[in-house]
Protein backbone atom coordinates (compact mmCIF):
# COMPACT_ATOMS: atom_id res chain seq x y z
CA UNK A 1 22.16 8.67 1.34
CA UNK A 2 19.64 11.03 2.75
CA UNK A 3 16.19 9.12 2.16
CA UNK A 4 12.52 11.16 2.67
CA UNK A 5 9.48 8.21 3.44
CA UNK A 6 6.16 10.10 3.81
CA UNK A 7 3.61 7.73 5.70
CA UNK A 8 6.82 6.46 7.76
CA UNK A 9 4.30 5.27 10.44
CA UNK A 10 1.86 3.85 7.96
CA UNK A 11 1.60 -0.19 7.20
CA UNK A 12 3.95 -0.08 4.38
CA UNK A 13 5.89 2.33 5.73
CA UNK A 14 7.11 0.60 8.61
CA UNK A 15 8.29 -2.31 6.83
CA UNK A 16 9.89 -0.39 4.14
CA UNK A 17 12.02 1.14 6.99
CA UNK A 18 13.17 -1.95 8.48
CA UNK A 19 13.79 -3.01 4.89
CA UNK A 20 16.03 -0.10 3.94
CA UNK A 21 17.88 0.04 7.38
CA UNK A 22 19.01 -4.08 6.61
CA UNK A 23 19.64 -3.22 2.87
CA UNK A 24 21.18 0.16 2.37
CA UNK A 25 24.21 0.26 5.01
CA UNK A 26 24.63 4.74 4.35
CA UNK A 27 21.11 5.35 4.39
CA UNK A 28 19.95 8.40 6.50
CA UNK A 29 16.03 7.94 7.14
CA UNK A 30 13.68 10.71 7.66
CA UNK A 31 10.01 9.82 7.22
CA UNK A 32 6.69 12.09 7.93
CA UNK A 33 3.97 11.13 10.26
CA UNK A 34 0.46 12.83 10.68
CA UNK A 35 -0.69 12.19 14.18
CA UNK A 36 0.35 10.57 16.94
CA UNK A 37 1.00 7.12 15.80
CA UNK A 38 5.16 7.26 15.92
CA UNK A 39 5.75 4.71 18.56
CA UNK A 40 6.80 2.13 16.77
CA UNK A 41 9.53 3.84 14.51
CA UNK A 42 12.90 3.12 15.16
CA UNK A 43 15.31 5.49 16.77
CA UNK A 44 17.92 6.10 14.13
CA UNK A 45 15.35 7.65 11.89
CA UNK A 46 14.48 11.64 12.02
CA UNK A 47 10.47 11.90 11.99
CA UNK A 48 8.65 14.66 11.12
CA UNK A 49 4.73 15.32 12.01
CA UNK A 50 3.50 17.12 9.22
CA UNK A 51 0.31 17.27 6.95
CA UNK A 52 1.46 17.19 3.25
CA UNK A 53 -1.32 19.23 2.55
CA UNK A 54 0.32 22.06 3.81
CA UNK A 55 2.79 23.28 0.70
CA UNK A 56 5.07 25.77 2.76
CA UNK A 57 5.37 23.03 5.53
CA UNK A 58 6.83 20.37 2.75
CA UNK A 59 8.82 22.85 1.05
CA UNK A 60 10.45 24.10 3.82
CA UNK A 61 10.80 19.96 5.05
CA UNK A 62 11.85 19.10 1.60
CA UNK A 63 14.52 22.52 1.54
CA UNK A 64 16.08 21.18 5.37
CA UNK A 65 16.71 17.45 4.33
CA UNK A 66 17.32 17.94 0.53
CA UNK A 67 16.50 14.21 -0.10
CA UNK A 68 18.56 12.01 -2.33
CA UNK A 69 15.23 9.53 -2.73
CA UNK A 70 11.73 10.57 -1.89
CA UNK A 71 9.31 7.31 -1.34
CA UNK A 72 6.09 8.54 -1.39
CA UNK A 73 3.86 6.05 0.72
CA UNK A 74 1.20 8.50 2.50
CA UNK A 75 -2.28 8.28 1.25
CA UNK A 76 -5.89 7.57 2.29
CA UNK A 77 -5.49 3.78 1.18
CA UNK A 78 -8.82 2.27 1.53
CA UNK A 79 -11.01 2.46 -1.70
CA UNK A 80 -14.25 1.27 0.61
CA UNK A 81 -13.22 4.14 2.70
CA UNK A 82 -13.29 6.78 -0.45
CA UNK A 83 -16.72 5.76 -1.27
CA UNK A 84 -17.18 7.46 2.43
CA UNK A 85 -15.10 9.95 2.42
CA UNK A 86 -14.12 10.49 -1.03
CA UNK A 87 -12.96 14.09 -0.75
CA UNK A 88 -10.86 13.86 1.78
CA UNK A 89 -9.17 10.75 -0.16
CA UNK A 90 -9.02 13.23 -3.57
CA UNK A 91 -7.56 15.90 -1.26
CA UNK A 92 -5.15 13.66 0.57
CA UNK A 93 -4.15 11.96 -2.28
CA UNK A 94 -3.05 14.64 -5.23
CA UNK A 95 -2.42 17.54 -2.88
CA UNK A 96 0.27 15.56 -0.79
CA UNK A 97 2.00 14.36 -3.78
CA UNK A 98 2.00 18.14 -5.72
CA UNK A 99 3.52 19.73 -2.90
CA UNK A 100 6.21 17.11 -2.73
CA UNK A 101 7.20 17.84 -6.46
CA UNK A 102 6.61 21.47 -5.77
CA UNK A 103 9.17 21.38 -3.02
CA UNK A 104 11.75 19.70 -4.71
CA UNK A 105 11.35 22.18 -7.80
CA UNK A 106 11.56 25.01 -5.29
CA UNK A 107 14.20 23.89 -3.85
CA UNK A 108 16.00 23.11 -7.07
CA UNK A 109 16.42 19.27 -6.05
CA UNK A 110 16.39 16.22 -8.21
CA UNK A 111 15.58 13.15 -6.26
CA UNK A 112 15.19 9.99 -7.44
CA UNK A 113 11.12 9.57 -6.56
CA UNK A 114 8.78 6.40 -6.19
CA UNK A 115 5.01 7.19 -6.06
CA UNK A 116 2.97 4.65 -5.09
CA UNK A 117 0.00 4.53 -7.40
CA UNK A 118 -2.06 1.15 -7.47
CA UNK A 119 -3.55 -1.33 -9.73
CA UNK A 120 -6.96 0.60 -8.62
CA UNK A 121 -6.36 2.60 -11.78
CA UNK A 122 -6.94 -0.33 -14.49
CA UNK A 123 -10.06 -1.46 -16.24
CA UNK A 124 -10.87 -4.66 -16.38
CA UNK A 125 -9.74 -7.28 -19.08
CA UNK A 126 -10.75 -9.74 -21.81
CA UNK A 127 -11.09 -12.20 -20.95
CA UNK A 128 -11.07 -11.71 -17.11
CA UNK A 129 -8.49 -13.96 -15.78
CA UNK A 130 -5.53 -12.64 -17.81
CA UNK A 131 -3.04 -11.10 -16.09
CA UNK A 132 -3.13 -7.18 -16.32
CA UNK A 133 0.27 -5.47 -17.49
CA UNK A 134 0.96 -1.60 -17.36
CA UNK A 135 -0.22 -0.55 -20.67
CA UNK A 136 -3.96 -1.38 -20.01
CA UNK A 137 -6.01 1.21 -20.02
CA UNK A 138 -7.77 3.11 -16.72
CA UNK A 139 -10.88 2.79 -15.51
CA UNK A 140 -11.70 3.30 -11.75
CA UNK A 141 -14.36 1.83 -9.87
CA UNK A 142 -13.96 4.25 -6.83
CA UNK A 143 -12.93 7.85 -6.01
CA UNK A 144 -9.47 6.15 -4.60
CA UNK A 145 -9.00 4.86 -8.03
CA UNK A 146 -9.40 8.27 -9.26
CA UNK A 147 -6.77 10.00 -6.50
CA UNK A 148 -4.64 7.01 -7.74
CA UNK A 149 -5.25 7.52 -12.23
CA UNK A 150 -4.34 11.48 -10.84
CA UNK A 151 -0.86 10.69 -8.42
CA UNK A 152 -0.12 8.47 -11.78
CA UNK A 153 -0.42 11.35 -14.43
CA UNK A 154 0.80 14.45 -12.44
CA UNK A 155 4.24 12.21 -12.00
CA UNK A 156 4.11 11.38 -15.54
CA UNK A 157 3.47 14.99 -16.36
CA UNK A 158 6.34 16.39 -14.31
CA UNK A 159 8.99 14.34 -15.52
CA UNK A 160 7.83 15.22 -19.22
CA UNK A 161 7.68 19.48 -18.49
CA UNK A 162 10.75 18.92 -15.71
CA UNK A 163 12.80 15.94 -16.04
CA UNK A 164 12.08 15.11 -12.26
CA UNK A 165 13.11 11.48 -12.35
CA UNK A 166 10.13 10.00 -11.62
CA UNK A 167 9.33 6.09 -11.28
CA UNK A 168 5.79 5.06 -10.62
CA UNK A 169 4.85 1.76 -8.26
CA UNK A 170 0.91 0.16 -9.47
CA UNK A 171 0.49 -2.35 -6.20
CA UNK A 172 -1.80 -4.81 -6.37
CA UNK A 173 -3.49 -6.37 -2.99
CA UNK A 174 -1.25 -6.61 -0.47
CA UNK A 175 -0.78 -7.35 2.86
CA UNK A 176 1.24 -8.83 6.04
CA UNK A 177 1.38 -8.13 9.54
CA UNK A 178 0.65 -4.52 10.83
CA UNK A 179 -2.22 -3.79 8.31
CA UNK A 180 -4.89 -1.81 10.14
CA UNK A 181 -8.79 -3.14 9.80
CA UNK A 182 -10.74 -2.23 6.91
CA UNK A 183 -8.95 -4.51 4.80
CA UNK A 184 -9.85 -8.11 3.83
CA UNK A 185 -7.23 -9.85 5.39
CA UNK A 186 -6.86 -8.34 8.92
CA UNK A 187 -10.91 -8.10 9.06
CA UNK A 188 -11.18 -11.72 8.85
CA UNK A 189 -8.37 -12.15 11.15
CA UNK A 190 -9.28 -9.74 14.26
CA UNK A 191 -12.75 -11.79 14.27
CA UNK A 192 -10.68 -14.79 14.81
CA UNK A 193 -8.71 -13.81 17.14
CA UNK A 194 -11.53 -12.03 19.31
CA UNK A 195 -13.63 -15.74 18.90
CA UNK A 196 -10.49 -17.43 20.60
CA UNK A 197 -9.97 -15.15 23.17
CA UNK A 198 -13.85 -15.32 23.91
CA UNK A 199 -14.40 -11.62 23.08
CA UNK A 200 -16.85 -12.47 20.12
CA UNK A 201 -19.48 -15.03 18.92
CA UNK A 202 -18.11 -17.68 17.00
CA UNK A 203 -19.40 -15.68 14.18
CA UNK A 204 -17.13 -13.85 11.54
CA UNK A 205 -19.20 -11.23 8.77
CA UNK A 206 -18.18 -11.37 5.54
CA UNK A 207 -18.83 -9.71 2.43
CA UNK A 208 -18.37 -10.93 -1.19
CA UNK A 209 -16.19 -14.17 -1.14
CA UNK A 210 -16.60 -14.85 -4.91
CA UNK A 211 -13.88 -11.99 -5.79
CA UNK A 212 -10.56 -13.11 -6.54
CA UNK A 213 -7.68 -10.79 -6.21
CA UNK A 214 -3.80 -10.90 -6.39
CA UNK A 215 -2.15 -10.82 -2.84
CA UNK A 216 1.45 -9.94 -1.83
CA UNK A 217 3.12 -9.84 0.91
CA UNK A 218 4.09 -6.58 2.62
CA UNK A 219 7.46 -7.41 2.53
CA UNK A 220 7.85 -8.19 -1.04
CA UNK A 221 6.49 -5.73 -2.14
CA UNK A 222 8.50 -2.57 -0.22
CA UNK A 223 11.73 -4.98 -1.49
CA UNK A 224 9.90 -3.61 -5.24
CA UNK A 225 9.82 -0.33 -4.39
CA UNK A 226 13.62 -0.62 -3.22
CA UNK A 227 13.97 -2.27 -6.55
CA UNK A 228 12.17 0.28 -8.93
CA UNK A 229 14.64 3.00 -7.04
CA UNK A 230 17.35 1.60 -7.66
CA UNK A 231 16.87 -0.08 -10.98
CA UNK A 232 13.38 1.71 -12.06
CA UNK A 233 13.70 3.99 -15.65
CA UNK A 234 11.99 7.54 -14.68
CA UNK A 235 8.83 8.40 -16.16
CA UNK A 236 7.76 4.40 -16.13
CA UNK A 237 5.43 2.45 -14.25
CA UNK A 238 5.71 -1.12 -12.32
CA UNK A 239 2.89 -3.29 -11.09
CA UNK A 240 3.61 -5.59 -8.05
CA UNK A 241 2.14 -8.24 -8.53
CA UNK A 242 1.74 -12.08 -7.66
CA UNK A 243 0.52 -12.95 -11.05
CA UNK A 244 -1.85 -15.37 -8.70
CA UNK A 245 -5.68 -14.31 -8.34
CA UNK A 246 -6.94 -16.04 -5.30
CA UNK A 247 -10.75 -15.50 -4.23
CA UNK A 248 -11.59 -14.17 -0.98
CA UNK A 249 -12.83 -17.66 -0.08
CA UNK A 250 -9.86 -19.13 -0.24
CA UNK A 251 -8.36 -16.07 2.56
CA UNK A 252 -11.51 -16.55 4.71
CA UNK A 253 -10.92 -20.65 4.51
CA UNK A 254 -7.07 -20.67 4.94
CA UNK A 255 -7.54 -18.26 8.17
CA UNK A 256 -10.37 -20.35 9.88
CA UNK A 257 -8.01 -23.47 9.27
CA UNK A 258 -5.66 -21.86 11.35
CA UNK A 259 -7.99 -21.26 14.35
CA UNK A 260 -8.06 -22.50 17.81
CA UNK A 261 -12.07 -22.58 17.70
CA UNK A 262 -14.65 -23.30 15.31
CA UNK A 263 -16.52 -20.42 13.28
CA UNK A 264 -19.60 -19.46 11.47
CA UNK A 265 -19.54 -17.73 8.41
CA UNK A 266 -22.50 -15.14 7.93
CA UNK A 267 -22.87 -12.83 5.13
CA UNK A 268 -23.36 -9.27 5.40
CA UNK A 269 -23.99 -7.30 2.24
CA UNK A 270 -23.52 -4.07 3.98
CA UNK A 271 -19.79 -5.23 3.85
CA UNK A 272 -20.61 -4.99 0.16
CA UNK A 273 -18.42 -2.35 -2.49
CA UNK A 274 -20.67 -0.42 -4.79
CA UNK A 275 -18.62 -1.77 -7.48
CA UNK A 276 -16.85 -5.44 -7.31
CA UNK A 277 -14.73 -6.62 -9.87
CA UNK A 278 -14.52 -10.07 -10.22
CA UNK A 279 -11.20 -10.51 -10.69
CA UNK A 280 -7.68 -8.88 -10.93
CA UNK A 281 -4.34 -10.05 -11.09
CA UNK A 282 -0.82 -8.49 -12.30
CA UNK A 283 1.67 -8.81 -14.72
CA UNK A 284 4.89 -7.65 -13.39
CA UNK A 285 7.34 -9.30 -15.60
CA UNK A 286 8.22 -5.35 -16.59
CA UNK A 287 9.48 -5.23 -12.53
CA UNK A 288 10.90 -8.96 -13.08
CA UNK A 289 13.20 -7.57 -16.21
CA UNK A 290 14.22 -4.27 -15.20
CA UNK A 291 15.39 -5.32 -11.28
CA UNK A 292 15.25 -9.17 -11.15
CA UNK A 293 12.26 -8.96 -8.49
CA UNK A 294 9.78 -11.90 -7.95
CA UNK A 295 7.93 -12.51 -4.84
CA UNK A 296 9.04 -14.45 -1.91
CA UNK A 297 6.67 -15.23 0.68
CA UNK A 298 3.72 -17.64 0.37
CA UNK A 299 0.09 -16.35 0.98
CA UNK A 300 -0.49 -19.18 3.71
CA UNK A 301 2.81 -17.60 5.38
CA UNK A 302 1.22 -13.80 5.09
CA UNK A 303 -2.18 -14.85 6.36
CA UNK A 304 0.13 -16.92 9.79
CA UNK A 305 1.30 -13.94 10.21
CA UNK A 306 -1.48 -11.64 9.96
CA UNK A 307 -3.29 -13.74 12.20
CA UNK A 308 -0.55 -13.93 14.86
CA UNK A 309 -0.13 -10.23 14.75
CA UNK A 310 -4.44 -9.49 15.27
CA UNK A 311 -4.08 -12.23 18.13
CA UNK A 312 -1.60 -10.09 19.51
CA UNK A 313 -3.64 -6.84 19.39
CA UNK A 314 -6.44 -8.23 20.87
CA UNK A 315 -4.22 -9.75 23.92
CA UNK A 316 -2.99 -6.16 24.17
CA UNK A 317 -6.44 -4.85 23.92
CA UNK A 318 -5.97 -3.00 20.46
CA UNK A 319 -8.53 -2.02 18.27
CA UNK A 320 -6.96 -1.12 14.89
């Protein structure tokens, strides 16, 4: 089974590689990279360094390999960051993804594809605490939601005008060990650990704790995408989802509890988004039906682990 992973090196990425290699005994993994960020990948992998945004570079990737399954992981992930940067995250985002489907239609393939969109895309509900399934309508709150509403509609288009069988991940939060800064979790996290290891003032910044969002772990949720290949209907779309809304509070409070030191909690609205939605949380009963998934691992267990891995970093003097 020759699989393609673009982002192989990114946070998902990595897990959904050591998640294929333990599941899918004939799978042949090639994954792209962009940059020099490989050292982690395993050895029985093929990895290519290539930027997606270059169409005769991914058509001529895409006509060596001829890919049974295409995950498509690589994006610029951070909505804060797209407020920055937000064409480059346009750019990244629906460029990459077109020249992958170009590829395959030059090349005459028909791989089974996941493209990761997110739960970015949705507008909010009435009332606010219900949980959101796939049919709710878009509205996004930041030019990453936008990249996101676009990945979703070009694969919807090209499996209408080509038959390219198509399934479509919406994530919600995640995250797990391995996530780089500029995320809630991890942020929180690499504060603590630089406070215990005397690097920082017992003081951790924070921005709005009031939000509530639906976290899952890393590793559930590249077990979904594994799930929506092999079980997903092309042409229809997944959230992954806890179905639990937890406020950033309760992250901030469950991390300090598991510190060596005490803390002080100061508020920094430049940490702030332009626009903060109260709450979110997923449906994914559509994911529970079609491939039997549910998630496995506790948020306590995720945020452990998040905080063991940042301790980690900062013992080995990393920075991201």
């Amino acid at each position: 089974m020759r699989i393609l992973i673009t982002g192989a090196s990114g946070f998902a990425g990595r897990h959904l590689i050591e998640h294929i290699l333990n599941t899918v005994p004939d799978a042949v993994i090639h994954g792209t990279v962009f940059g020099p960020n490989t050292g982690a990948l395993p050895e029985s992998g093929k990895w290519y360094d290539l930027d997606l945004r270059d169409v005769s570079a991914v058509c001529d990737l895409i006509a060596q390999i001829r890919p049974e399954q295409i995950y498509h992981l690589a994006a610029q992930a951070s909505p804060r960051r797209s407020f920055e940067a937000p064409w480059e995250t346009l750019e990244n985002n629906i460029r990459a993804q077109l020249n992958l489907i170009l590829g395959c239609l030059a090349a005459d393939l028909e791989p089974r594809m996941v493209i990761i969109s997110s739960a970015e895309i949705y507008r909010p509900v009435d009332p606010p605490d219900r949980p959101i399934p796939e049919d709710t309508p878009f509205l996004p709150t930041s030019p990453y939601g936008v990249s996101k509403i676009t990945q979703d509609m070009l694969a919807k288009q090209y499996f209408l005008s080509h038959q390219l069988p198509i399934m479509l991940a919406r994530p919600f939060n995640h995250c797990g060990p391995g996530q780089s800064l500029g995320f809630v979790a991890p942020d929180f996290a690499i504060q603590i650990a630089r406070i215990e290891a005397g690097q920082q003032q017992p003081v951790i910044q924070v921005g709005n704790l009031s939000a509530r969002r639906d976290f899952t772990d890393v590793r559930d949720v590249v077990r979904a995408y594994r799930l929506i290949m092999a079980h997903g209907k092309p042409g229809e779309a997944y959230n992954v989802a806890s179905g639990q809304a937890y406020s950033i509070q309760e992250l901030l409070d469950t991390l300090i509890g598991y510190s060596t030191t005490p803390v002080e909690v100061r508020v920094d609205p430049a940490r702030f988004l332009p626009v903060d939605v109260p709450i979110k949380r997923g449906d994914a009963s559509k994911l529970g039906a079609a491939a039997g998934w549910m998630p496995e691992i506790p948020l306590h267990k995720s945020l452990l682990d998040i905080l063991n891995d940042c301790r980690q970093r900062v013992r080995a003097g990393g920075t991201s």
